[in-house]
C-alpha atoms as a PDB file:
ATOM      1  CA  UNK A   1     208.594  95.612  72.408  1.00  0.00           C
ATOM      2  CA  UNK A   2     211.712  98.270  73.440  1.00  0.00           C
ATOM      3  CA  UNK A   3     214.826  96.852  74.647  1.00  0.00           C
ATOM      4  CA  UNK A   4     214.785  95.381  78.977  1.00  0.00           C
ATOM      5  CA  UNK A   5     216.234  98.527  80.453  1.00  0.00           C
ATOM      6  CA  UNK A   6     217.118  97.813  83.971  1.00  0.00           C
ATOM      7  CA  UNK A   7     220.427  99.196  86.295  1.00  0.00           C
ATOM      8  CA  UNK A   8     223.574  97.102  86.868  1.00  0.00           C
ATOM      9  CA  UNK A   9     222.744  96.745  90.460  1.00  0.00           C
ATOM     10  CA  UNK A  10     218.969  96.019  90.035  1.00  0.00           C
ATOM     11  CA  UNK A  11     220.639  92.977  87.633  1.00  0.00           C
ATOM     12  CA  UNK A  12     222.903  91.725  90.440  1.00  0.00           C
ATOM     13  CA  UNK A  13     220.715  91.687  93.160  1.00  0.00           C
ATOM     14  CA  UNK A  14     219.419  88.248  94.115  1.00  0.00           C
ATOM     15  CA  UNK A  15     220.458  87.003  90.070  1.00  0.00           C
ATOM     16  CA  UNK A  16     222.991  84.694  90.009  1.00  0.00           C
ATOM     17  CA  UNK A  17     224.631  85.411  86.301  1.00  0.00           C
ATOM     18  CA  UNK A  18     226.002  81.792  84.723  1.00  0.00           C
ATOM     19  CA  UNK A  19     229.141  81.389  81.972  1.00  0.00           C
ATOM     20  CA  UNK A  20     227.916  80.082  78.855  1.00  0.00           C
ATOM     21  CA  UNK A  21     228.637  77.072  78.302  1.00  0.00           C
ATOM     22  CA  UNK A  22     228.822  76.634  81.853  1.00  0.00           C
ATOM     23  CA  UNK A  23     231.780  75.111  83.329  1.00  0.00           C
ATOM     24  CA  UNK A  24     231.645  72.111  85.313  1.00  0.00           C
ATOM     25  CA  UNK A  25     232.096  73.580  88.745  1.00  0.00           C
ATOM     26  CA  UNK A  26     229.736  76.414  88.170  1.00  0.00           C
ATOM     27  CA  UNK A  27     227.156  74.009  86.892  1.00  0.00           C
ATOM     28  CA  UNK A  28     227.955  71.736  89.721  1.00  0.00           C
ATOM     29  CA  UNK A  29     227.028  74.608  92.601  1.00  0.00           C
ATOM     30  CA  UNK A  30     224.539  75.953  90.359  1.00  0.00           C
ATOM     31  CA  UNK A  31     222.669  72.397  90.707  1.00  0.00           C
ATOM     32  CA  UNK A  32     223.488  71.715  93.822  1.00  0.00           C
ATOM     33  CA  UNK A  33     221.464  74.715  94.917  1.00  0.00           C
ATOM     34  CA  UNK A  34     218.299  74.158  93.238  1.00  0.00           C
ATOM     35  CA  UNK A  35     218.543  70.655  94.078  1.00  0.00           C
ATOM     36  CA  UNK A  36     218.280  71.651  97.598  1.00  0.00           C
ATOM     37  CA  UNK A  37     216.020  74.471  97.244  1.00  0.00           C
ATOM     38  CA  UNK A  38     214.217  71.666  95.460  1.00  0.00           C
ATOM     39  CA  UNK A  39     213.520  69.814  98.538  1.00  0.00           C
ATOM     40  CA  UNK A  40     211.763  72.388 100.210  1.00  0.00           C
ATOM     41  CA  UNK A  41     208.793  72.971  98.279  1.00  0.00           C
ATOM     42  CA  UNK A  42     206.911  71.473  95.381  1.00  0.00           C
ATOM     43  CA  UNK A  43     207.241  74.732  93.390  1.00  0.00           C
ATOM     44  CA  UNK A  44     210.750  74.782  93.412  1.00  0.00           C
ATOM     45  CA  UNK A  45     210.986  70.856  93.029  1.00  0.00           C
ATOM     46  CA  UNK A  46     209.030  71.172  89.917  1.00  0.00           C
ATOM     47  CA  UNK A  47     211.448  74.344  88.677  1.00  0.00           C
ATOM     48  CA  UNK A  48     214.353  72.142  89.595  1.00  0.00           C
ATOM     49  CA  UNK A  49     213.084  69.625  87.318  1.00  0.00           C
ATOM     50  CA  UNK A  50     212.109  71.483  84.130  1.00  0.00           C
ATOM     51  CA  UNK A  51     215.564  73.354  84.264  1.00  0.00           C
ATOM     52  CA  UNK A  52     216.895  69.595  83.784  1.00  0.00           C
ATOM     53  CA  UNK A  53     214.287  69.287  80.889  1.00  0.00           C
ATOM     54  CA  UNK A  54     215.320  72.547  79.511  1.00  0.00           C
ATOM     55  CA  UNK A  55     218.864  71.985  79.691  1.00  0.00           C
ATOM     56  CA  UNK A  56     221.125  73.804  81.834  1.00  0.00           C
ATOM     57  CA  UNK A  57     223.394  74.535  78.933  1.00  0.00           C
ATOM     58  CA  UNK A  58     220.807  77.465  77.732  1.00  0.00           C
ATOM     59  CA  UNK A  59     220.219  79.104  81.491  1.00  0.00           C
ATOM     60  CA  UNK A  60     222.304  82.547  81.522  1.00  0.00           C
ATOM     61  CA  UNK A  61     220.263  83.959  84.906  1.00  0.00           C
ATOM     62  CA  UNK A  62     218.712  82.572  88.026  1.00  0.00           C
ATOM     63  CA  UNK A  63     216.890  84.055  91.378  1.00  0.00           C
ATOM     64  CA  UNK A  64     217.681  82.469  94.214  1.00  0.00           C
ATOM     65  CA  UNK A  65     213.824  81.813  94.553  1.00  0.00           C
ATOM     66  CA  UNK A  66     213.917  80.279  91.569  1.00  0.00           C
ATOM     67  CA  UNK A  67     210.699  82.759  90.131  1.00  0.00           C
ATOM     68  CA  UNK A  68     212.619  84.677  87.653  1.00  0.00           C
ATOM     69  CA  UNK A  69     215.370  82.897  84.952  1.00  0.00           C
ATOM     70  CA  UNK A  70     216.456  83.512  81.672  1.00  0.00           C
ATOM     71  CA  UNK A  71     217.413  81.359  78.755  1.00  0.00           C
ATOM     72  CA  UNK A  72     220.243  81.999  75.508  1.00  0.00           C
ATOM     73  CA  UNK A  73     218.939  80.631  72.431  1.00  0.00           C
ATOM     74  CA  UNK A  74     220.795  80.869  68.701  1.00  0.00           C
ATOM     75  CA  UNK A  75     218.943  81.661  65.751  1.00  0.00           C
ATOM     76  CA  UNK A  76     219.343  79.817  62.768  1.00  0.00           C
ATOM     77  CA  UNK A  77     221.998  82.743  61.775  1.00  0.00           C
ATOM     78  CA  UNK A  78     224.112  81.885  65.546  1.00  0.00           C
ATOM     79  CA  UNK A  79     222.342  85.466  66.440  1.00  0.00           C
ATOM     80  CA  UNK A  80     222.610  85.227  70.343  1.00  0.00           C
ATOM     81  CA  UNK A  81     218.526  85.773  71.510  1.00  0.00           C
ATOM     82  CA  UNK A  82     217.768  85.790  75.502  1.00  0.00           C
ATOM     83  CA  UNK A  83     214.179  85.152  76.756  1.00  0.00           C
ATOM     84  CA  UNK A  84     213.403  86.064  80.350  1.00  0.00           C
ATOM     85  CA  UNK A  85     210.651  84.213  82.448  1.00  0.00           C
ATOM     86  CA  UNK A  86     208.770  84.880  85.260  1.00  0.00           C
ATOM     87  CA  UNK A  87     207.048  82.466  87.326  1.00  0.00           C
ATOM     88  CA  UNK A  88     204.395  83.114  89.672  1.00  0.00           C
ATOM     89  CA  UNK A  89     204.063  80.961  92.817  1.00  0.00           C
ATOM     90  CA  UNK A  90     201.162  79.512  91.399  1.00  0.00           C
ATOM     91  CA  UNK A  91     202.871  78.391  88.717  1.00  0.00           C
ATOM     92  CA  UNK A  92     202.395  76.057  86.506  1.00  0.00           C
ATOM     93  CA  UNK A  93     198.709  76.667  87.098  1.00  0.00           C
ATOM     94  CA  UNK A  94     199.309  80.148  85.680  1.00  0.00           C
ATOM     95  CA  UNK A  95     201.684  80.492  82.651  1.00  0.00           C
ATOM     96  CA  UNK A  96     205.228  82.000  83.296  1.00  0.00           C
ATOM     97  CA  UNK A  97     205.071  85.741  81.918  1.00  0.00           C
ATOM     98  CA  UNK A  98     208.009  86.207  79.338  1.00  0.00           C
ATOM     99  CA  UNK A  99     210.044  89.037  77.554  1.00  0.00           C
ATOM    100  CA  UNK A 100     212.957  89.290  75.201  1.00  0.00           C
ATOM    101  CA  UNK A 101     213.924  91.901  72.443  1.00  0.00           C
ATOM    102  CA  UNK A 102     211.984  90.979  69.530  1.00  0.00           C
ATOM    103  CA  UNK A 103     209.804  93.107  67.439  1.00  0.00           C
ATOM    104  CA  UNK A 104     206.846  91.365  69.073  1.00  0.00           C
ATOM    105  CA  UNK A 105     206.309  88.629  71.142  1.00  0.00           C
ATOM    106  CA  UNK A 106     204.701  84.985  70.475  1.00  0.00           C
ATOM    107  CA  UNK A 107     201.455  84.185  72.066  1.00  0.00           C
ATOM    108  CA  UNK A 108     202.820  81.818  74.696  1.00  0.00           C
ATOM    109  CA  UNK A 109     200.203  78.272  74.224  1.00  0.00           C
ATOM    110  CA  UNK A 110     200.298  76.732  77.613  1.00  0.00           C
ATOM    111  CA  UNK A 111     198.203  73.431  79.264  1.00  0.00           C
ATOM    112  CA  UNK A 112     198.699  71.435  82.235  1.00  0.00           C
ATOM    113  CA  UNK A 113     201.188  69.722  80.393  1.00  0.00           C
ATOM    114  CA  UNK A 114     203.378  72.452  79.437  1.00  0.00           C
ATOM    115  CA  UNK A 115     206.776  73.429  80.711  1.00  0.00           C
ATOM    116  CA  UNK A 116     210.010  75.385  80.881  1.00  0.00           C
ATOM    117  CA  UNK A 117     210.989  73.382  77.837  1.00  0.00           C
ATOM    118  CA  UNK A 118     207.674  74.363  75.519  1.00  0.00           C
ATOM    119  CA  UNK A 119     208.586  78.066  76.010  1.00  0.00           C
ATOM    120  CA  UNK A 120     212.037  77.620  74.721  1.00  0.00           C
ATOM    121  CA  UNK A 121     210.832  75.788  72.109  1.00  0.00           C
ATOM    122  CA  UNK A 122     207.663  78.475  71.333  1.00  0.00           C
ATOM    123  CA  UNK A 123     210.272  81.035  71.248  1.00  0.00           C
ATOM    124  CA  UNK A 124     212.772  79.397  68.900  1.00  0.00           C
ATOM    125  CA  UNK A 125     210.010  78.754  66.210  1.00  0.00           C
ATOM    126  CA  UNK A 126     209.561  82.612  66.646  1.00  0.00           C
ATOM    127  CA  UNK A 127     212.843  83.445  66.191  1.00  0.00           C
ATOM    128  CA  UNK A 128     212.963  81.750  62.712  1.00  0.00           C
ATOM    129  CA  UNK A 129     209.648  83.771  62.070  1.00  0.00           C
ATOM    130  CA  UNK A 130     212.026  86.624  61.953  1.00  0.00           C
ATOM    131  CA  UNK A 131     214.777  85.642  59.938  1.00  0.00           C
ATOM    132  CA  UNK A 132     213.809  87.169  57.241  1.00  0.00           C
ATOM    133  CA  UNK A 133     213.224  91.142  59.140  1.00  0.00           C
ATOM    134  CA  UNK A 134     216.927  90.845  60.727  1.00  0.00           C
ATOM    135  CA  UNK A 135     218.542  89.249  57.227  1.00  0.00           C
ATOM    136  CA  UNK A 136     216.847  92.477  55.471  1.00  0.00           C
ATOM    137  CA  UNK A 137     217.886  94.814  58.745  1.00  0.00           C
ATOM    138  CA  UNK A 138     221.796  93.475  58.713  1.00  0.00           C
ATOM    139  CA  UNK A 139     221.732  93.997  54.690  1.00  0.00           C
ATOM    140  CA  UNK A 140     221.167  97.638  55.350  1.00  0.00           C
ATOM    141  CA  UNK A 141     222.845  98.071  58.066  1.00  0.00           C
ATOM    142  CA  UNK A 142     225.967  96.597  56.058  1.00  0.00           C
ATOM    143  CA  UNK A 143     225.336  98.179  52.581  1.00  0.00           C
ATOM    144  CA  UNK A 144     223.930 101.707  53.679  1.00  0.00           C
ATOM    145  CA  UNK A 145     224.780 104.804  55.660  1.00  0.00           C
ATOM    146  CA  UNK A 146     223.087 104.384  59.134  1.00  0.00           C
ATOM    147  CA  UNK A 147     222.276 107.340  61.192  1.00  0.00           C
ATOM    148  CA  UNK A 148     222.137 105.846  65.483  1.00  0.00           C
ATOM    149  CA  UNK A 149     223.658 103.200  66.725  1.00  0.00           C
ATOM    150  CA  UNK A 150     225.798 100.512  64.819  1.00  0.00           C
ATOM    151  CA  UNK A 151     224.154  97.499  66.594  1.00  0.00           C
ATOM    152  CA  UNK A 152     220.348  98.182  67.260  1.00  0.00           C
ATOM    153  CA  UNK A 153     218.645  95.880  69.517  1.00  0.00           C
ATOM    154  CA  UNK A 154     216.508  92.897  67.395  1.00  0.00           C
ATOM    155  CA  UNK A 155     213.783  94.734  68.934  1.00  0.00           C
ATOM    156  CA  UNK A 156     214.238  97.321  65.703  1.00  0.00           C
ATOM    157  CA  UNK A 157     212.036  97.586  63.223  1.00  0.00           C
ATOM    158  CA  UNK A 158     213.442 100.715  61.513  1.00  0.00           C
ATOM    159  CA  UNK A 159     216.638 101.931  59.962  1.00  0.00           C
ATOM    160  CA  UNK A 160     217.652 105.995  59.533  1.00  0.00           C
ATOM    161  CA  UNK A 161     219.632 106.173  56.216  1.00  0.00           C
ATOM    162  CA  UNK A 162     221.698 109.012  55.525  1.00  0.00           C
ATOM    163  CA  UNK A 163     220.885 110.731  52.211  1.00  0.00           C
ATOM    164  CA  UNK A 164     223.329 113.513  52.556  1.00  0.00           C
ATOM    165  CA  UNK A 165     223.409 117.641  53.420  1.00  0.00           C
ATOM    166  CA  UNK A 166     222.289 117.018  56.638  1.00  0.00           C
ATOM    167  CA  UNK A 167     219.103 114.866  55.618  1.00  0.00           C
ATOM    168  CA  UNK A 168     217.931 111.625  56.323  1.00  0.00           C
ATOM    169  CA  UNK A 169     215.321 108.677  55.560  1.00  0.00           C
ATOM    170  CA  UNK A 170     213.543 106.290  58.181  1.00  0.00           C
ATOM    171  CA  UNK A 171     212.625 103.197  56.873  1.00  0.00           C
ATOM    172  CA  UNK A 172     209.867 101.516  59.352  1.00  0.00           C
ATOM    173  CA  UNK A 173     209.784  97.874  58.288  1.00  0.00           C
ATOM    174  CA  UNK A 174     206.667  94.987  58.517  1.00  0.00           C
ATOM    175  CA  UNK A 175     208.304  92.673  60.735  1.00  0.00           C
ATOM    176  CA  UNK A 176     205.822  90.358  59.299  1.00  0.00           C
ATOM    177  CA  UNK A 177     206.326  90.843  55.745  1.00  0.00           C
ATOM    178  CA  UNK A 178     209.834  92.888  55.804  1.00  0.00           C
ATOM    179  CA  UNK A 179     210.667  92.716  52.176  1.00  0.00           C
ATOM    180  CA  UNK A 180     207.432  94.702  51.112  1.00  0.00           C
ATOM    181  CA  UNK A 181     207.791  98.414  50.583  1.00  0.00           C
ATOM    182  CA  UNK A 182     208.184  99.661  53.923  1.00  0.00           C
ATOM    183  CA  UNK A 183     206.793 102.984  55.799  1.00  0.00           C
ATOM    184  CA  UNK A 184     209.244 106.181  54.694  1.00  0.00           C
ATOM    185  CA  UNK A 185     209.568 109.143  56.387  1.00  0.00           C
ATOM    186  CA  UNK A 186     211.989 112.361  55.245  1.00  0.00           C
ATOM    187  CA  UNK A 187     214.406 114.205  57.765  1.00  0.00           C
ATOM    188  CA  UNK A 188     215.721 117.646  56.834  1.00  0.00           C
ATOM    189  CA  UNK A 189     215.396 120.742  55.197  1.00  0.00           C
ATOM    190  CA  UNK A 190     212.374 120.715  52.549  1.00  0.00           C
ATOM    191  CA  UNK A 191     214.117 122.162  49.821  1.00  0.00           C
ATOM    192  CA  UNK A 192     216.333 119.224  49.588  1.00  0.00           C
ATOM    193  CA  UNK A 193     213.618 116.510  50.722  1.00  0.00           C
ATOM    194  CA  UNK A 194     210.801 117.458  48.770  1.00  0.00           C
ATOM    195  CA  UNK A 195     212.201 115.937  45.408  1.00  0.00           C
ATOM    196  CA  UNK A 196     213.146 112.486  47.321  1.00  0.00           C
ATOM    197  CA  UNK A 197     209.370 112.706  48.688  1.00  0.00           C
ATOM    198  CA  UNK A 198     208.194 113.368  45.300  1.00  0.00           C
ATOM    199  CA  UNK A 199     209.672 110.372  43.550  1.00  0.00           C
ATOM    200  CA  UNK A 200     208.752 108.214  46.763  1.00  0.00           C
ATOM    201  CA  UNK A 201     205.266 109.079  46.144  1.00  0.00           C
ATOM    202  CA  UNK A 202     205.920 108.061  42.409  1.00  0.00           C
ATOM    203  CA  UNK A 203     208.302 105.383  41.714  1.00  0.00           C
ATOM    204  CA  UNK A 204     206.566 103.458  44.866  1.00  0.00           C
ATOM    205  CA  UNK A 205     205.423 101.164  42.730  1.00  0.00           C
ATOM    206  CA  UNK A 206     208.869  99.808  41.227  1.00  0.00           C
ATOM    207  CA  UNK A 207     209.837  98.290  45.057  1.00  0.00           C
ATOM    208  CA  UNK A 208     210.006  95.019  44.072  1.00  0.00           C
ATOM    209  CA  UNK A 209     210.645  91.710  47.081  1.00  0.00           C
ATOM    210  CA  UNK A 210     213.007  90.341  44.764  1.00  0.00           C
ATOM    211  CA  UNK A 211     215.562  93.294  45.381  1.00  0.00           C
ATOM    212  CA  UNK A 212     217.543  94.220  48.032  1.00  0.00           C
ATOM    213  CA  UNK A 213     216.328  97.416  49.928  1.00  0.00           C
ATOM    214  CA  UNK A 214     219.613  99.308  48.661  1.00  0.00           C
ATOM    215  CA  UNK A 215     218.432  98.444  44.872  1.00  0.00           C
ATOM    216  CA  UNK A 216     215.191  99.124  45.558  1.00  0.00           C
ATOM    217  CA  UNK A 217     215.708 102.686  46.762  1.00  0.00           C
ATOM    218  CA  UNK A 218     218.116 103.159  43.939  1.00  0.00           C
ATOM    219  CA  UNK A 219     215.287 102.299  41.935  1.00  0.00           C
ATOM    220  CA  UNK A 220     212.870 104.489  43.422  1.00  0.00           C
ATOM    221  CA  UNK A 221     214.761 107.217  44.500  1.00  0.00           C
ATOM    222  CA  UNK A 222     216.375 107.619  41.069  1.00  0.00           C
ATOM    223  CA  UNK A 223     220.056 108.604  42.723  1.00  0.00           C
ATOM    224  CA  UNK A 224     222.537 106.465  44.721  1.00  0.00           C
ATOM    225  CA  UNK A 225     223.052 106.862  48.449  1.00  0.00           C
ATOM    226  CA  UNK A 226     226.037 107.866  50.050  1.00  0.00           C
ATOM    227  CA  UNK A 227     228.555 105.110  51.684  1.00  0.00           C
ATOM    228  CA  UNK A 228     227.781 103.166  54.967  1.00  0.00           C
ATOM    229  CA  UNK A 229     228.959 105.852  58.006  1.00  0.00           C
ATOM    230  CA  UNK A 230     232.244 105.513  59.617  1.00  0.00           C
ATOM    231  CA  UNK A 231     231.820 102.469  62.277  1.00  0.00           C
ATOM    232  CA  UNK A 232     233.617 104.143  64.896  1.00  0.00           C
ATOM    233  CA  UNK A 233     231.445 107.165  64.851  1.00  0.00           C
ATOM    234  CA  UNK A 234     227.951 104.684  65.133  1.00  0.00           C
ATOM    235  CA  UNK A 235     230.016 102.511  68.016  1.00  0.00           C
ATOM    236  CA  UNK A 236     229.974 105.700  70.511  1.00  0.00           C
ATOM    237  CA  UNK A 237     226.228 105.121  71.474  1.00  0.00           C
ATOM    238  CA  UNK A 238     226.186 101.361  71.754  1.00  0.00           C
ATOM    239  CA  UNK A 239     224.219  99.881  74.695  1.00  0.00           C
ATOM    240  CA  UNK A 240     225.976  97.936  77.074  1.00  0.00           C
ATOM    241  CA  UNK A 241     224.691  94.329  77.269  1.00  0.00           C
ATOM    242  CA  UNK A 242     224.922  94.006  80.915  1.00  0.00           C
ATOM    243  CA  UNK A 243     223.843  97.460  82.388  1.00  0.00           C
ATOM    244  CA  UNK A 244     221.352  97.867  79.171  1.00  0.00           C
ATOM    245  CA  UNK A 245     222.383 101.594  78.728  1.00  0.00           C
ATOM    246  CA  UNK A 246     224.410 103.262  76.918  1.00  0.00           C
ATOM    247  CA  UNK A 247     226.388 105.663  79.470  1.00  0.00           C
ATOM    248  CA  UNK A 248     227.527 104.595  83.084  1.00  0.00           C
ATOM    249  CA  UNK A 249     225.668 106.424  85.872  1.00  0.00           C
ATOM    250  CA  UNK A 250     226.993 110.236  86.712  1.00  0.00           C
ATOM    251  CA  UNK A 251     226.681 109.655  90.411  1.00  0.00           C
ATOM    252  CA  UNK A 252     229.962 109.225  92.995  1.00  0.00           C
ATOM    253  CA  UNK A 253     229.583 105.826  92.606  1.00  0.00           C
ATOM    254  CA  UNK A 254     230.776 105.352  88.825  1.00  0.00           C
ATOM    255  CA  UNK A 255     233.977 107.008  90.397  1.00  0.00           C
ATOM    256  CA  UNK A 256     236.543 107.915  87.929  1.00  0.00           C
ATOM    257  CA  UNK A 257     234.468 105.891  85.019  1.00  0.00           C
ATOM    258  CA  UNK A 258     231.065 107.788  85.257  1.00  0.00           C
ATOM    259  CA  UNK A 259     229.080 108.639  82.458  1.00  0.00           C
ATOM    260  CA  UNK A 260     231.938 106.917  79.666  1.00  0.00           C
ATOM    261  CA  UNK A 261     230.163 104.878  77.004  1.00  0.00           C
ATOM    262  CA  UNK A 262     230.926 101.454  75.806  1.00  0.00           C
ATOM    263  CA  UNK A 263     234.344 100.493  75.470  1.00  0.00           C
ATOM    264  CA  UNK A 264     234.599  96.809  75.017  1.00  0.00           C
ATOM    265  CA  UNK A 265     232.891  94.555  72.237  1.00  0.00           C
ATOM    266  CA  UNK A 266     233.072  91.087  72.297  1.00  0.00           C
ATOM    267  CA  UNK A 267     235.358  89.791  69.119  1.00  0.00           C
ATOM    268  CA  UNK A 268     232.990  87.084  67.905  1.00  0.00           C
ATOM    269  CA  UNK A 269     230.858  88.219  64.491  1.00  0.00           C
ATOM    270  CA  UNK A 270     228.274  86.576  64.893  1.00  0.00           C
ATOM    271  CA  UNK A 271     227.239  88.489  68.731  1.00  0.00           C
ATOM    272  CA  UNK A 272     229.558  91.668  69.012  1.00  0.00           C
ATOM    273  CA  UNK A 273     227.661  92.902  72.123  1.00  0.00           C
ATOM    274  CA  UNK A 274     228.719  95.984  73.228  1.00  0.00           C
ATOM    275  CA  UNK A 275     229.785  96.653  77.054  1.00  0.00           C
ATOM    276  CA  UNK A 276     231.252  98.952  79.524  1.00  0.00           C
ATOM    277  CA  UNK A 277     234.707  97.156  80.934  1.00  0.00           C
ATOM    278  CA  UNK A 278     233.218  98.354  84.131  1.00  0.00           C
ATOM    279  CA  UNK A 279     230.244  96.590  84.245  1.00  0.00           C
ATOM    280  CA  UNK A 280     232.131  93.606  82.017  1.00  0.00           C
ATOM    281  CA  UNK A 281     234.225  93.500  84.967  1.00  0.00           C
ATOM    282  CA  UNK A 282     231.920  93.563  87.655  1.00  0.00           C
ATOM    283  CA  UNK A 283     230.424  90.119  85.652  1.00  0.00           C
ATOM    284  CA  UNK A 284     233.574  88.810  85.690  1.00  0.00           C
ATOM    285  CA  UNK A 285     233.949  89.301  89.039  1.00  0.00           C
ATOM    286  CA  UNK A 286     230.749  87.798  90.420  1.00  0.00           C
ATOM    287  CA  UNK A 287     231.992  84.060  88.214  1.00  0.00           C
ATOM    288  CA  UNK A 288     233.648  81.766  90.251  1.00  0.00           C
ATOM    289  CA  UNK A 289     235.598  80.490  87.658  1.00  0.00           C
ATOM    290  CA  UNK A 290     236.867  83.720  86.368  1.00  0.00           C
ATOM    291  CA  UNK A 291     240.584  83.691  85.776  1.00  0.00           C
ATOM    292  CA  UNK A 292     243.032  86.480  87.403  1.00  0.00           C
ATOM    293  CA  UNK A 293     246.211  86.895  85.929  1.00  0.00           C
ATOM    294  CA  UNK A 294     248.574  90.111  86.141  1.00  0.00           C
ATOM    295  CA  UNK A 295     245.799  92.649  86.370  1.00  0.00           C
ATOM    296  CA  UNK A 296     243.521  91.050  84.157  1.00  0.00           C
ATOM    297  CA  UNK A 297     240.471  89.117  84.144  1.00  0.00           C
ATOM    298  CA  UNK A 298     239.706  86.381  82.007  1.00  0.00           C
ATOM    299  CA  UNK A 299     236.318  84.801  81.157  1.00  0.00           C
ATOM    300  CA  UNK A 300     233.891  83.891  79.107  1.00  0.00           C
ATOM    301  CA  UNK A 301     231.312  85.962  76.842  1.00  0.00           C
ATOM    302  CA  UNK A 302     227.615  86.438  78.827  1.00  0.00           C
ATOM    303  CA  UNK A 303     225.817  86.137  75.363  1.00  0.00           C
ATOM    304  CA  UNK A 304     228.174  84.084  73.356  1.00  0.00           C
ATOM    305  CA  UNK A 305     231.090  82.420  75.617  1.00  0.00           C
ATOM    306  CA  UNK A 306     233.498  83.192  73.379  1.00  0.00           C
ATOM    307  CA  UNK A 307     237.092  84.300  75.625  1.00  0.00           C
ATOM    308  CA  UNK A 308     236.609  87.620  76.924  1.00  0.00           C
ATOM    309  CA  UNK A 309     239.787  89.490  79.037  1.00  0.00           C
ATOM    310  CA  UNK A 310     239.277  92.875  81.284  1.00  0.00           C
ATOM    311  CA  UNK A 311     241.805  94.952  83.414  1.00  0.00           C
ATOM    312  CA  UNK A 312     240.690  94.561  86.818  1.00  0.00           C
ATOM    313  CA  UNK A 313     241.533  98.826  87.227  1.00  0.00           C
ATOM    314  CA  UNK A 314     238.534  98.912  84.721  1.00  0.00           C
ATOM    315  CA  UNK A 315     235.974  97.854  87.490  1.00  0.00           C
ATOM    316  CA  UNK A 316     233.830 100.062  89.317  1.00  0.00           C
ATOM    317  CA  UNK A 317     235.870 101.028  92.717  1.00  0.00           C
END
């Protein structure tokens, strides 16, 4: 499915966002809430209670009705994954609806007996599912020359490979069965192309699942591939993991930061989201226990909650 596109104040609106891990006092008024929200209905005691189930450790979002949340969950690889869930009123009678971006989602298996806990649980045994797409996916993206953005969403099935003089391959992968040739497609001018497409059509048959994808087109291609792109240059069209797009707004509002790109990426390896220190800051912001100390902010990672610091001039004013 493509990537959860929604504005930065469509995301703050009636969301409460929570550090990860939380801290205690956050966790404390966090609970405190529900708990008392919990009191005035049966759907929302029942909510209250399956968060407990759940643990509270893995919420990152919650309405303040309680009928929309979403959960972090590491991969096997620490590869930060959140799942979103929406509950109707009628709920549990009708199954929460669910997103997140992966390739494709799990069929959700739900009974009277199911809970907030089985859908965490559904969607970690999918996650492991794809292992093996986004271990071939980060091999390429480490050992070849990729064309678009340095950090695609998980949602990604396909890489665009530099080949040189202005051309280019797209490499469409089986998310189910990744390491088998994949679909190929040639960018650029036809007298440079045709000769790749040629031996594509011909050497097809040497892919082999016991090599990487860089041997393997080696293989097939019959020429070696130019080095893996400057980072900096694939870093300018990052999405922003809080506002989901790439460039602020161009409206008034953006003020004196409108339309920049990312500018901030968190320092830990294994999640390296991307954001805009606007929008970074405007998270910090809404966290109670946000730190504030000479012009800067200090908190925690939304994906990750690994130490995180923003000037406060880099807000939206």
């Amino acid at each position: 499915m493509p990537p959860l596109h929604c504005t930065t104040q469509e995301m703050t609106n009636n969301v409460y966002y929570l550090p990860c891990p939380f801290h205690c006092t956050t966790q404390e008024m966090t609970q405190a809430r529900c708990k008392e929200l919990a009191g005035t209905s049966s759907f929302h005691r029942l909510v209250y209670s399956e968060i407990e189930d759940a643990g509270w450790e893995h919420l990152v979002k919650l309405s303040d009705d309680l009928s929309f949340l979403s959960f972090r969950i590491l991969d096997k690889k620490e590869r930060v994954h959140v799942i979103e869930v929406h509950l109707d009123k009628s709920y549990p009678c009708i199954p929460p609806s669910v997103a997140a971006n992966v390739p494709y989602l799990f069929d959700l298996k739900w009974s009277a007996t199911s809970a907030l806990k089985d859908v965490l649980r559904q969607f970690s045994e999918h996650l492991q599912r794809l292992q093996e797409l986004w271990d071939v996916l980060d091999n390429i993206d480490k050992c070849l020359p990729i064309e678009g953005p340095k950090q695609p969403c998980y949602a990604t099935c396909y890489r665009q490979i530099s080949i040189g003089n202005d051309c280019s391959l797209i490499l469409h992968l089986d998310a189910s069965d990744p390491k088998t040739i994949p679909e190929c497609r040639f960018v650029g001018s036809d007298s440079l192309v045709n000769s790749l497409r040629q031996k594509w059509r011909t050497n097809g048959k040497k892919w082999s699942k016991d090599k990487t994808t860089t041997e393997n087109l080696l293989s097939v291609l019959e020429t070696r591939l130019p080095e893996p792109l400057d980072a900096e240059r694939n870093s300018q069209i990052l999405e922003c993991g809080i506002c989901y797009a790439a460039f602020l707004p161009t409206d008034e509002e953006a003020g004196a930061k409108r339309g920049s790109k990312t500018d901030y990426t968190c320092e830990n390896a294994n999640c390296g989201r991307a954001f805009h220190s606007a929008c970074l800051g405007d998270w910090l912001q809404s966290i109670t226990t946000t730190r504030r100390s000479y012009g800067v902010l200090f908190g925690t990672c939304p994906y990750c909650s690994e130490p995180v610091a923003v000037g406060i001039n880099a807000k939206i004013e």
